[in-house]
C-alpha atoms as a PDB file:
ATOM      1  CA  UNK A   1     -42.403  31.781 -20.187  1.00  0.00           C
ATOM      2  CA  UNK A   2     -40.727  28.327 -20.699  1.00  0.00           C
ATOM      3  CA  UNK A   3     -42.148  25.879 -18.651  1.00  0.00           C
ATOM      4  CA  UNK A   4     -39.562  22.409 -17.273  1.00  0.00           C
ATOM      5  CA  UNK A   5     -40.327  19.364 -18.815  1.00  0.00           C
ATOM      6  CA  UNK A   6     -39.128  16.054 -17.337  1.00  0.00           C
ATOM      7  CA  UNK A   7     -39.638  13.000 -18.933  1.00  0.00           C
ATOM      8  CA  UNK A   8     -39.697   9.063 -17.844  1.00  0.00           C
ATOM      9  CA  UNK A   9     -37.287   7.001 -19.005  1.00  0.00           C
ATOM     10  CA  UNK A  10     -39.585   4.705 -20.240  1.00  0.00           C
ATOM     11  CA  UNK A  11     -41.180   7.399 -22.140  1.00  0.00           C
ATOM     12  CA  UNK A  12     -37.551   7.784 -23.320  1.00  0.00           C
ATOM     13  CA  UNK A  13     -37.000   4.189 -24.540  1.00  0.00           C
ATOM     14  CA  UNK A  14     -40.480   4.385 -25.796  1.00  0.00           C
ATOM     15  CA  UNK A  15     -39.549   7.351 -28.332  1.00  0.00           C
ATOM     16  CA  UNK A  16     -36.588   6.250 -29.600  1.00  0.00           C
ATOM     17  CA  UNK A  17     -38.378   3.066 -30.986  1.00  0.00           C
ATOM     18  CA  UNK A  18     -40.578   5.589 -33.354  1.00  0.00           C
ATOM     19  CA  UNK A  19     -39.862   6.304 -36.624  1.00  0.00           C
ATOM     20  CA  UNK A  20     -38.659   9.423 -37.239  1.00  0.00           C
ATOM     21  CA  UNK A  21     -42.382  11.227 -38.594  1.00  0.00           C
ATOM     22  CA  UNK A  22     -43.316  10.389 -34.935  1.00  0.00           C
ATOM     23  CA  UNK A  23     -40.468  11.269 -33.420  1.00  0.00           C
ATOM     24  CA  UNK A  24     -40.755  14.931 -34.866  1.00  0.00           C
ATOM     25  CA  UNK A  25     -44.013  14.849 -33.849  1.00  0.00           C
ATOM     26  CA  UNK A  26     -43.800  13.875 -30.365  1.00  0.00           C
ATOM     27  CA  UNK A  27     -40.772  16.793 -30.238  1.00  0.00           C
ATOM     28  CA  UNK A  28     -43.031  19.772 -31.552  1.00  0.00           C
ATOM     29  CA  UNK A  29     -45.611  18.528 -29.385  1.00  0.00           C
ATOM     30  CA  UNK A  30     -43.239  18.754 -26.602  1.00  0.00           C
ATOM     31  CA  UNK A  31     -41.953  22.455 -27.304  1.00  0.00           C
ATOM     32  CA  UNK A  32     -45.827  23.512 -27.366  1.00  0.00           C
ATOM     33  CA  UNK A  33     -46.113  22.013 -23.784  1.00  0.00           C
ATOM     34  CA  UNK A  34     -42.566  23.792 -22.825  1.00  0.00           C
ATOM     35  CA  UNK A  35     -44.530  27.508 -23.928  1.00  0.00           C
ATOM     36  CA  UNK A  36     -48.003  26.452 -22.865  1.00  0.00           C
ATOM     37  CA  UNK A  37     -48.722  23.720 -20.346  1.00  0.00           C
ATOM     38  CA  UNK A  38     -52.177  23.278 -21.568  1.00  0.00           C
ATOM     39  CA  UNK A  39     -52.622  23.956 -25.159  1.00  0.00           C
ATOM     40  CA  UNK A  40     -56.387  23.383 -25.583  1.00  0.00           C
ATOM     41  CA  UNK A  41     -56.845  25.512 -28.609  1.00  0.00           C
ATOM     42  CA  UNK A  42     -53.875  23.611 -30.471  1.00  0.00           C
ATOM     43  CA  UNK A  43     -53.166  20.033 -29.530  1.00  0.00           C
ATOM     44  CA  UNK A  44     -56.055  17.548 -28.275  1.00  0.00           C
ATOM     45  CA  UNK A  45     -55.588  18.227 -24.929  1.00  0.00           C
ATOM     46  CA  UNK A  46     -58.047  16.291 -22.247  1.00  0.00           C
ATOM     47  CA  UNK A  47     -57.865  16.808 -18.876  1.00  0.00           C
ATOM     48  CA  UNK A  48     -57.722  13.029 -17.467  1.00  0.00           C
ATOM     49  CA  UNK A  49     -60.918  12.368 -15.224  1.00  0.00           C
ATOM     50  CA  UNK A  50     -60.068  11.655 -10.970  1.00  0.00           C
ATOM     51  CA  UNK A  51     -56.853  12.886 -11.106  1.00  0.00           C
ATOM     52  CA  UNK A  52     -55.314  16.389 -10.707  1.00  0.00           C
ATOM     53  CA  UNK A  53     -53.742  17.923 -13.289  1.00  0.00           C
ATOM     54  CA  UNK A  54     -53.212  15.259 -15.362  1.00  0.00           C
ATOM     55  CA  UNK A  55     -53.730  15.756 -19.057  1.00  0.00           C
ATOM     56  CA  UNK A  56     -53.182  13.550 -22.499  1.00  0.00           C
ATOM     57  CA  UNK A  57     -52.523  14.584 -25.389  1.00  0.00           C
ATOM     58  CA  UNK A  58     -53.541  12.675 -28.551  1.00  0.00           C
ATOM     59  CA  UNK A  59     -51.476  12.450 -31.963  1.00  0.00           C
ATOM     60  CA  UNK A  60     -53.022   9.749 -34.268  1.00  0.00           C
ATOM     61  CA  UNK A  61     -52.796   5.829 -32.000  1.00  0.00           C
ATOM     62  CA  UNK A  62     -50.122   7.686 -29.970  1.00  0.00           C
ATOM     63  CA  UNK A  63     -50.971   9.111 -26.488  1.00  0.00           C
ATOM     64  CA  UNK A  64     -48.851  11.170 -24.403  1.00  0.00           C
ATOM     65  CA  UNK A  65     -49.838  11.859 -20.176  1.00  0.00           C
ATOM     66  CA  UNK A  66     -48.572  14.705 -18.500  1.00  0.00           C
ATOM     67  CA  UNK A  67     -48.852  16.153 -15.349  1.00  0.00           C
ATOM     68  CA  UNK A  68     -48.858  20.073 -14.858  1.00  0.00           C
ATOM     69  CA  UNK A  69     -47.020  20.949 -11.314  1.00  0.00           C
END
């Protein structure tokens, strides 16, 4: 099941200023989150402390929030 993804357009302008290792990265990233929502077992996925369902995931100084609704 393919989950909707919708993304900031600051988190937008933000991407396209990567270089394009990151920018793959940041895309496979985002088609794991599209299949699974919360990929514990392959990403670093924490679930973000006082909020619900609110989530980061880590790849190297880069962090990526998302909310699960």
């Amino acid at each position: 099941m393919a989950f909707a993804i919708a993304i900031k357009r600051r988190a937008l302008r933000t991407a396209e200023q990567l270089d394009p290792k990151r920018k793959r990265a940041v895309g496979d990233v985002v088609q794991v989150l599209k299949e699974d929502p919360v990929p514990f077992r392959l990403l670093d996925v924490v679930k973000l402390k006082g909020f619900d369902n609110v989530y980061r995931v880590r790849l190297g100084g880069l962090r990526i929030v998302y909310a699960v609704m």
